[in-house]
C-alpha atoms as a PDB file:
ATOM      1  CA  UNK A   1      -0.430  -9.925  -2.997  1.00  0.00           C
ATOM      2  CA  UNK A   2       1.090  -8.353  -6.312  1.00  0.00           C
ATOM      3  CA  UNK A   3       1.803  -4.976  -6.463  1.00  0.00           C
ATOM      4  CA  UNK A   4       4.149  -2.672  -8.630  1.00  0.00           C
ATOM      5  CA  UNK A   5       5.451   0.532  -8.943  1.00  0.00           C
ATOM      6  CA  UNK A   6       2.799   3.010  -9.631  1.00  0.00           C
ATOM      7  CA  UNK A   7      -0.328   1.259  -8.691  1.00  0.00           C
ATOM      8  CA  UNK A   8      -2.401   2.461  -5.844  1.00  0.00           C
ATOM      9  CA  UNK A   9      -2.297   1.186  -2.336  1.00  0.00           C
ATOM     10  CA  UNK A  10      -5.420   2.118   0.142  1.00  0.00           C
ATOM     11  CA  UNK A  11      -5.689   0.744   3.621  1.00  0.00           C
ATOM     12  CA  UNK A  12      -9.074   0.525   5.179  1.00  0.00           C
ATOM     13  CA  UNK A  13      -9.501   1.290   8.761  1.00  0.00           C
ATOM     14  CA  UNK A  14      -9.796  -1.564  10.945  1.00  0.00           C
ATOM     15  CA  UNK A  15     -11.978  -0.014  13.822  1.00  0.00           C
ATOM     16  CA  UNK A  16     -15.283   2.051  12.928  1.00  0.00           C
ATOM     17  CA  UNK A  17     -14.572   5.704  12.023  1.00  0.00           C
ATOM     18  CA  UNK A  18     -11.522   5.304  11.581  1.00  0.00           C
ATOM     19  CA  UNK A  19      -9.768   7.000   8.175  1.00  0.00           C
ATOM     20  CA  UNK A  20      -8.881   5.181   4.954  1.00  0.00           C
ATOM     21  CA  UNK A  21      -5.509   6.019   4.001  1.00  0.00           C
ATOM     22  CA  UNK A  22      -4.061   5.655   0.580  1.00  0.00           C
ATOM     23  CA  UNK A  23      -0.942   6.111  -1.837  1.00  0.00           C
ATOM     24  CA  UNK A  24       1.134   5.201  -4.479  1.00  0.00           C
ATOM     25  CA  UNK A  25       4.478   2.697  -4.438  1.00  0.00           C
ATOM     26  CA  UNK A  26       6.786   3.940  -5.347  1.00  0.00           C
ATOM     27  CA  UNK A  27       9.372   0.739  -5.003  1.00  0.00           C
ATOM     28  CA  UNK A  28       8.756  -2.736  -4.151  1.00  0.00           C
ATOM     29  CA  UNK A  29      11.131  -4.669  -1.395  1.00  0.00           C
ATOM     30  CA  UNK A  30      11.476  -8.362  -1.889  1.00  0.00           C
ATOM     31  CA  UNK A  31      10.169 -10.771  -3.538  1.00  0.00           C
ATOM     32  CA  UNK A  32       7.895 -13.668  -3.019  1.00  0.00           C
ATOM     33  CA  UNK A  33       4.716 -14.091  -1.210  1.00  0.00           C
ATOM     34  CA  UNK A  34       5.669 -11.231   1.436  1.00  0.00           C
ATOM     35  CA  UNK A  35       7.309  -8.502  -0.553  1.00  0.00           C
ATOM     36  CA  UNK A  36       7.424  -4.957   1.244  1.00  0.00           C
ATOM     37  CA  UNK A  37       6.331  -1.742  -0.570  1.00  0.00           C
ATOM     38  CA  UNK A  38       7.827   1.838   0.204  1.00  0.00           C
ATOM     39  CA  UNK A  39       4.469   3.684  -0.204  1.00  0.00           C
ATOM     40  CA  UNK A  40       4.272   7.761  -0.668  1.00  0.00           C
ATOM     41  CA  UNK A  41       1.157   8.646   0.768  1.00  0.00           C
ATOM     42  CA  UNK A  42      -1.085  11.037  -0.402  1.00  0.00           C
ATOM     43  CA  UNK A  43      -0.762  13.541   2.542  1.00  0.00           C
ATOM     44  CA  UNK A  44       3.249  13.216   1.107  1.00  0.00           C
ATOM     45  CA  UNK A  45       4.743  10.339   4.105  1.00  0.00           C
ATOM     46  CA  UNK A  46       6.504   7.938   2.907  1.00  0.00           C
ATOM     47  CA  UNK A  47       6.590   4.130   4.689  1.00  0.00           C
ATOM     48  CA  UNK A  48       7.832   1.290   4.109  1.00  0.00           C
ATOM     49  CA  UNK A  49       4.740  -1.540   4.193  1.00  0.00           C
ATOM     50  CA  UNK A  50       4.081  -5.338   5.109  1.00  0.00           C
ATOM     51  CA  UNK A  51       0.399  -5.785   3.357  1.00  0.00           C
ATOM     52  CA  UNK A  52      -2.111  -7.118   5.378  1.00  0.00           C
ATOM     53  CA  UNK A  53      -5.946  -8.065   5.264  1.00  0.00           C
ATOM     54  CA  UNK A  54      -6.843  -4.460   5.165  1.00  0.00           C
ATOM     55  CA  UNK A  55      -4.604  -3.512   2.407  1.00  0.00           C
ATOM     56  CA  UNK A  56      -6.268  -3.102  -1.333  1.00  0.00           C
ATOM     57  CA  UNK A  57      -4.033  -2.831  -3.907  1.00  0.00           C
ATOM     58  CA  UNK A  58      -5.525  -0.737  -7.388  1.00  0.00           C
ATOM     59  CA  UNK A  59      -3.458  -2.353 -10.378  1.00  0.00           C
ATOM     60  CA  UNK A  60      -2.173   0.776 -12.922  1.00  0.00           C
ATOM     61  CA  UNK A  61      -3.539   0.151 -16.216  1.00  0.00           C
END
């Protein structure tokens, strides 16, 4: 999974109702096929994350 600085991140819930979170990276950790991205969310946390099947990644044009 690719991701830079600036696109959007959103992670869909894995269990029914639960919430969709997304937010922005803000750096990327790494390199290679399992970087880590420190993600601001949009309710303002910040976490450091290991993309997994329920992570989408929105490319910035």
């Amino acid at each position: 999974m690719q991701a830079s600085v600036g696109d959007r991140v959103v992670i869909h819930g894995r269990i029914v109702g639960a919430v969709e979170r997304a937010g922005e990276v803000i750096e990327v950790r790494g390199s290679g096929e399992n970087p880590l991205l420190v993600v601001r969310y949009d309710d303002g946390h910040e976490a450091i994350l290991s993309p997994g099947s329920d992570c989408e990644v929105r490319h910035a044009s």
